[in-house]
C-alpha atoms as a PDB file:
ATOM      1  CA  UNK A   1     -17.067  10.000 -40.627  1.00  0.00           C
ATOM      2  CA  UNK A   2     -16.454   6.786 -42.581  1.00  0.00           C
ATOM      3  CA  UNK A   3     -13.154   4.530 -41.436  1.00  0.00           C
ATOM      4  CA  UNK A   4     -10.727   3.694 -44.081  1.00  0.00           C
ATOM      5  CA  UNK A   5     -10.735   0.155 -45.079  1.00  0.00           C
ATOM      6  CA  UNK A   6      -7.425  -1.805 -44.781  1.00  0.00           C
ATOM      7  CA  UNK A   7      -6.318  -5.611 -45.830  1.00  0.00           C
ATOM      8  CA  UNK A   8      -3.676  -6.289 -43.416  1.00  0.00           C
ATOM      9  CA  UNK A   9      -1.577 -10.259 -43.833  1.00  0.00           C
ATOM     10  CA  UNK A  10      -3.141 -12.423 -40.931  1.00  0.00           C
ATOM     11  CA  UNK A  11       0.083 -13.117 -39.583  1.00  0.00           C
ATOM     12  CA  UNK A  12       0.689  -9.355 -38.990  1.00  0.00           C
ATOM     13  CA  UNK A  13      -2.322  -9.445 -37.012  1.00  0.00           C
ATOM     14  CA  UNK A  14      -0.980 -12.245 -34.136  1.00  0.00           C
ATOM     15  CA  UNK A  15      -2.714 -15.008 -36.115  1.00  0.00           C
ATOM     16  CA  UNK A  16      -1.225 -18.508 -36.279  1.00  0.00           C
ATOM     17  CA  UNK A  17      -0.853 -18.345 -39.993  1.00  0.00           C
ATOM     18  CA  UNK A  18       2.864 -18.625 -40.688  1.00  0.00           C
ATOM     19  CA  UNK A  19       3.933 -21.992 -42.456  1.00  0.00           C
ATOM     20  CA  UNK A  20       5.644 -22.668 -38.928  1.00  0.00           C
ATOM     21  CA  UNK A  21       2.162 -22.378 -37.426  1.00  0.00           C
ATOM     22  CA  UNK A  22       3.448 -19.298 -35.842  1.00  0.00           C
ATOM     23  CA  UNK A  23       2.557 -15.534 -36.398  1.00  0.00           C
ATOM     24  CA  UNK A  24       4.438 -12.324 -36.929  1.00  0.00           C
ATOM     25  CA  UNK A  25       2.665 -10.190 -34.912  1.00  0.00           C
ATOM     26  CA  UNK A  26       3.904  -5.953 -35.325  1.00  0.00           C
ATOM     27  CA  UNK A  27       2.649  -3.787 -32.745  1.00  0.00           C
ATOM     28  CA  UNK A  28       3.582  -0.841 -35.172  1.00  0.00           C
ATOM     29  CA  UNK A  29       0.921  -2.032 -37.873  1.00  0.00           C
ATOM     30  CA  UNK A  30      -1.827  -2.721 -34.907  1.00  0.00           C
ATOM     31  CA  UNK A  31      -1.236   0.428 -33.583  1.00  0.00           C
ATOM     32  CA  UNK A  32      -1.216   2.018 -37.033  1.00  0.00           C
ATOM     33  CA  UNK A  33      -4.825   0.277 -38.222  1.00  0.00           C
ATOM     34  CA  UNK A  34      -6.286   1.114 -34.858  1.00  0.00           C
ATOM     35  CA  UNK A  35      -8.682   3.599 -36.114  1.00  0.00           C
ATOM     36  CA  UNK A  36      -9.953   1.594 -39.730  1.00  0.00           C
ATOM     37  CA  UNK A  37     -11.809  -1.134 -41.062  1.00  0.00           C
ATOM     38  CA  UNK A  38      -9.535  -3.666 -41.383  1.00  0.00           C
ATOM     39  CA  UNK A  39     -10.231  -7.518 -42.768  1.00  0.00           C
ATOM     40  CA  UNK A  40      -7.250  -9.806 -42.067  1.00  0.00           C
ATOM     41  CA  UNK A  41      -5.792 -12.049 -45.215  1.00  0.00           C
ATOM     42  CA  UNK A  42      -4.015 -14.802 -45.532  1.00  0.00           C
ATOM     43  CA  UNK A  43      -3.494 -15.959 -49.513  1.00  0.00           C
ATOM     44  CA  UNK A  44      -1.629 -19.118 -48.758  1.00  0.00           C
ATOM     45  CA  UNK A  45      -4.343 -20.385 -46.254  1.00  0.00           C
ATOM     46  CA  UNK A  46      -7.147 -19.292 -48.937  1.00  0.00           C
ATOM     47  CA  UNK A  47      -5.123 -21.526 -51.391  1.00  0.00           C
ATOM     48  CA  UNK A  48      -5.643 -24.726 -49.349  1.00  0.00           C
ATOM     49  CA  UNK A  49      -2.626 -24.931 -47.407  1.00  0.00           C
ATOM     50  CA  UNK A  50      -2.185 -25.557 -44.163  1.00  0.00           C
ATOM     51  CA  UNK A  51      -0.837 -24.541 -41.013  1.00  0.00           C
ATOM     52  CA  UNK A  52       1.825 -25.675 -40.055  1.00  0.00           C
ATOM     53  CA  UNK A  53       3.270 -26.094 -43.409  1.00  0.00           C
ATOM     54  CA  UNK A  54       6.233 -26.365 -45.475  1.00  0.00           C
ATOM     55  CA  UNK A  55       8.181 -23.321 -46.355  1.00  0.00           C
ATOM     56  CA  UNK A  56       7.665 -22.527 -50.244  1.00  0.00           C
ATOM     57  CA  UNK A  57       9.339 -20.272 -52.100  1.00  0.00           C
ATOM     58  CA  UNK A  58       9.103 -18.660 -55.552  1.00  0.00           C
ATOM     59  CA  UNK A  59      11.235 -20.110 -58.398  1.00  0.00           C
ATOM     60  CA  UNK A  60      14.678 -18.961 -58.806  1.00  0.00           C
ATOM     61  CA  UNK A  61      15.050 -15.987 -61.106  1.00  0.00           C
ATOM     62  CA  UNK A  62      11.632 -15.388 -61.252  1.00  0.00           C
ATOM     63  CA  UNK A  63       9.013 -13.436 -59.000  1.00  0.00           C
ATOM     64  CA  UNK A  64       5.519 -12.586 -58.599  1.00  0.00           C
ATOM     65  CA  UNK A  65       5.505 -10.103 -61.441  1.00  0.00           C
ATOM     66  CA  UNK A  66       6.626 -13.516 -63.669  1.00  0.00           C
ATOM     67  CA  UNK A  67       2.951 -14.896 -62.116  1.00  0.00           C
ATOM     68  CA  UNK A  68       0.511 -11.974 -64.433  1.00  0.00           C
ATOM     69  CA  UNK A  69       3.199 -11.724 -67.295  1.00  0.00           C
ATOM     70  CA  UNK A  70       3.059 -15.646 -68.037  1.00  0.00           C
ATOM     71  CA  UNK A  71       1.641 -18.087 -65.347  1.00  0.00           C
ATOM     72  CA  UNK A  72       2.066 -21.026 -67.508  1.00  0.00           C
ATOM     73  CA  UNK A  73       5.902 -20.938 -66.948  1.00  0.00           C
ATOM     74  CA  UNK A  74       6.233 -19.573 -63.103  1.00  0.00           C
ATOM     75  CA  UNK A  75       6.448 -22.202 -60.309  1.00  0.00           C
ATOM     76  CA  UNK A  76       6.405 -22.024 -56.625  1.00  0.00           C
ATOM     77  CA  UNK A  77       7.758 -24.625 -54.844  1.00  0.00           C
ATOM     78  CA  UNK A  78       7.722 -26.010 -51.428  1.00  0.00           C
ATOM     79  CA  UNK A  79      11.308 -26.707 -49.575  1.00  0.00           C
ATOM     80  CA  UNK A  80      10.776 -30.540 -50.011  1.00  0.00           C
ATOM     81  CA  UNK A  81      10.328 -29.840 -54.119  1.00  0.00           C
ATOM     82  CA  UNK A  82       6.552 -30.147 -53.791  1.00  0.00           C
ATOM     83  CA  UNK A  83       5.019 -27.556 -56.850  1.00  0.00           C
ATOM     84  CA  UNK A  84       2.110 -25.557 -54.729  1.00  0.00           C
ATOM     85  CA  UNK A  85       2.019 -22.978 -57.463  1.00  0.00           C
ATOM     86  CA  UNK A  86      -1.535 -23.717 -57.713  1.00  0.00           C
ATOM     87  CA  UNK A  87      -2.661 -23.307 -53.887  1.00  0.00           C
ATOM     88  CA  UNK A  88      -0.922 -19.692 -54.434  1.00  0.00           C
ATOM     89  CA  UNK A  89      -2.404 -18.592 -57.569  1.00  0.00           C
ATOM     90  CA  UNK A  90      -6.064 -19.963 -56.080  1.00  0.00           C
ATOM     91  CA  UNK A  91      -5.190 -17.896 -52.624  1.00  0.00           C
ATOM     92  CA  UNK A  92      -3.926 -15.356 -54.344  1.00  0.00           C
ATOM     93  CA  UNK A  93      -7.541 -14.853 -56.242  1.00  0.00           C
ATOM     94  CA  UNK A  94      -9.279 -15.814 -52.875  1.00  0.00           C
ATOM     95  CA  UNK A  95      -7.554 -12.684 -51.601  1.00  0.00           C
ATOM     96  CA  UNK A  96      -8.430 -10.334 -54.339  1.00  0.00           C
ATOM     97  CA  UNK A  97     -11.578 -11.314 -54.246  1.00  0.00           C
ATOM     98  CA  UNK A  98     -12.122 -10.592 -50.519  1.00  0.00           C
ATOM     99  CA  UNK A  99     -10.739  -7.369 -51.204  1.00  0.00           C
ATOM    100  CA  UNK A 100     -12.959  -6.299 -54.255  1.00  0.00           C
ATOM    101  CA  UNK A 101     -15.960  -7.558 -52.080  1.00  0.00           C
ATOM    102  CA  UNK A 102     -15.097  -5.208 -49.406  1.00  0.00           C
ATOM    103  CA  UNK A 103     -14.397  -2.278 -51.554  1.00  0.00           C
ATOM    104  CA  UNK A 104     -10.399  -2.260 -50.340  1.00  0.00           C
ATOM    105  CA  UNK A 105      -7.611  -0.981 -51.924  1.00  0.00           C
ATOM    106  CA  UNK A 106      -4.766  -0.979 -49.373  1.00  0.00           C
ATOM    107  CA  UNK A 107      -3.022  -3.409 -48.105  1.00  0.00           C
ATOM    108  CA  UNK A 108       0.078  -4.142 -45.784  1.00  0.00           C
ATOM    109  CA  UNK A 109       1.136  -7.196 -46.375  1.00  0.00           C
ATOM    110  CA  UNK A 110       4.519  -9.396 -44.446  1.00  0.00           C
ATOM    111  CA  UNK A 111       7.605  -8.658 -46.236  1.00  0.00           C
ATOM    112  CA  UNK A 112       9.854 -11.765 -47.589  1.00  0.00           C
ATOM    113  CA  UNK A 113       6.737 -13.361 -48.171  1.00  0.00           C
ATOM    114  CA  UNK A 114       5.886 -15.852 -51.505  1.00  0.00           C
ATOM    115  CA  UNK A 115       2.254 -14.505 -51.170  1.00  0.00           C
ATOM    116  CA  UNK A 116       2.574 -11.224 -49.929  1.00  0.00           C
ATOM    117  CA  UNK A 117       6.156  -9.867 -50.392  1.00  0.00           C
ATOM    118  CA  UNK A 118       5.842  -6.257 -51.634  1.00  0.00           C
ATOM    119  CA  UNK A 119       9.908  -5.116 -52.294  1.00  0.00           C
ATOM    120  CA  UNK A 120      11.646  -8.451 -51.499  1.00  0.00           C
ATOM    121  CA  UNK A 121      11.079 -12.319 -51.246  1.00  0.00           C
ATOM    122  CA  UNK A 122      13.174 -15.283 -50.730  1.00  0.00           C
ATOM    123  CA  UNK A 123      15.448 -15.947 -53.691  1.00  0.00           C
ATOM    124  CA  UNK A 124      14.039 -19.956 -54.394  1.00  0.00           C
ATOM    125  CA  UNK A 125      17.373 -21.655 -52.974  1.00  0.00           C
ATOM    126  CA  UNK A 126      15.833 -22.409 -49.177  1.00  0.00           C
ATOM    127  CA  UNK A 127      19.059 -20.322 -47.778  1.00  0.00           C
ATOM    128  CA  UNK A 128      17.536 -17.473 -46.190  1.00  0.00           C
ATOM    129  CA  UNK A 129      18.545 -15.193 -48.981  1.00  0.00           C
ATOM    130  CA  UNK A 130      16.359 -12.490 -50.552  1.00  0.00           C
ATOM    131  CA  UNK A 131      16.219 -10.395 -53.524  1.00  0.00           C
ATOM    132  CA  UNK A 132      14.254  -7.622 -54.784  1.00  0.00           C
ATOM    133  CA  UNK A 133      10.809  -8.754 -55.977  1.00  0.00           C
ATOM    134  CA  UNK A 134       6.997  -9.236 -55.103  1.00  0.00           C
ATOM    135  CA  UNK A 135       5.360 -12.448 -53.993  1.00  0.00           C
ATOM    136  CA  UNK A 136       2.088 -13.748 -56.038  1.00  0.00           C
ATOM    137  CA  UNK A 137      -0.744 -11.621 -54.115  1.00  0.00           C
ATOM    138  CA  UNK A 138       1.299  -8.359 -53.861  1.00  0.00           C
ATOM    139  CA  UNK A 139       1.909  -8.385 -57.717  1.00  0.00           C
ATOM    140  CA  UNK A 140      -1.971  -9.370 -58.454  1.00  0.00           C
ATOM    141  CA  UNK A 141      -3.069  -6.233 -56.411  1.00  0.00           C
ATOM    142  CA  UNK A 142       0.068  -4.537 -57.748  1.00  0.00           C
ATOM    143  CA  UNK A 143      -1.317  -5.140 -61.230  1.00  0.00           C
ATOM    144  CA  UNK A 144      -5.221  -4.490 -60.335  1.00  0.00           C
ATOM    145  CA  UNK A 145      -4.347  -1.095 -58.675  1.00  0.00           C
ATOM    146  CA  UNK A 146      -4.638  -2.143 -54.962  1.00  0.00           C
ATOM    147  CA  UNK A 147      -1.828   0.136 -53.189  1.00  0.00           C
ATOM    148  CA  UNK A 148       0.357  -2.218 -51.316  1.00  0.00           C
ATOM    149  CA  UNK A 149       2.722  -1.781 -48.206  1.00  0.00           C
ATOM    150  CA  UNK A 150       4.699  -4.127 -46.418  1.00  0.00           C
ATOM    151  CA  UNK A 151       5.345  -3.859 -42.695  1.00  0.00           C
ATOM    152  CA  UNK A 152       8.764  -2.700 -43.035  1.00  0.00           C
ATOM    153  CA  UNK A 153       7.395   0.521 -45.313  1.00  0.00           C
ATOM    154  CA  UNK A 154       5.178   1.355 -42.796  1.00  0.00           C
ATOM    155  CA  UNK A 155       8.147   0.676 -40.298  1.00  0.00           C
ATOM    156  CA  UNK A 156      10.007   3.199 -41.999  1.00  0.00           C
ATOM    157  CA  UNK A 157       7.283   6.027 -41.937  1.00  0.00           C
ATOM    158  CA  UNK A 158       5.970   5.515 -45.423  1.00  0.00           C
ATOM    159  CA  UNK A 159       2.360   6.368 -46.147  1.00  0.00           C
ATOM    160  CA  UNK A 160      -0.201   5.329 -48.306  1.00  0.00           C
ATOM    161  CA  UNK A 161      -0.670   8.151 -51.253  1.00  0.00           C
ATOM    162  CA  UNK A 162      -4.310   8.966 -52.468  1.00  0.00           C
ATOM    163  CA  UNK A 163      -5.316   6.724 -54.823  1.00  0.00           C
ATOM    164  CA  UNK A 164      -7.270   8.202 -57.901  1.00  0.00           C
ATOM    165  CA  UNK A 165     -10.837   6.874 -58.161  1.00  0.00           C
ATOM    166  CA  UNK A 166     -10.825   4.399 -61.070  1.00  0.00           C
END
């Protein structure tokens, strides 16, 4: 019998990803992928930035959705003011990419994240605050039919549903 394939974020994983060179390692999601295929992604590393690195966060009022409806006017921005909208939108492809190589479409992806928040991400004021919304790579698989999970849905006891063949 074939193994489901999974994307999973890196940092979920234990890997030293995190813009504070750290990881966010969640035994619940290793213990949940134990029996797939799983390739581990990390958009903002695929972009060209690097670990350790400065926080960024998505543009106030706006959020990954913003990204596919009209890229020309979204902006991510790092906490120092630095625009690294382009090092997400490149990881962001780099990701989907990976993805459509491997034949996957599921991912969990790290909640909060600009890259791969799935229900909420930082609000774009650098004060820990968050608001309802989807990071770049979450809204790009959102919008190319890749079922997406964060850790905390899969926390909760959420499943993935069975996607319809395209």
């Amino acid at each position: 019998m074939k193994k489901e394939k999974i994307a999973v974020s890196a940092c979920l994983l234990g890997i030293n990803c995190k813009y504070n060179g750290e990881n966010n390692r969640n035994e619940k999601i290793l213990e949940y992928i134990e029996n797939m295929d799983y390739i581990a992604i990390c958009p903002e590393t695929y972009g060209g930035l690097s670990t350790p690195r400065l926080p960024s966060e998505i543009e106030i009022g706006k959020s990954g959705v913003d990204f596919i409806k009209d890229r020309e006017n979204f902006h991510v921005y790092s906490k120092e003011g630095i625009d690294v909208t382009e090092e997400f939108v490149k990881g962001a492809e780099k990701a989907l990419e990976k993805l459509k190589k491997n034949n996957i479409k599921k991912a969990i992806m790290k909640e909060s994240s600009p890259s791969c928040g799935v229900n909420k991400i930082y609000t774009g004021k650098f004060d820990g605050s968050k608001k309802n919304g989807m990071g770049v790579t979450a809204a790009l698989f959102h919008k190319e039919k890749i079922e997406i999970l964060s850790e905390k849905d899969i926390e909760a006891g959420k499943i993935f549903r069975k996607i319809k063949e395209r």
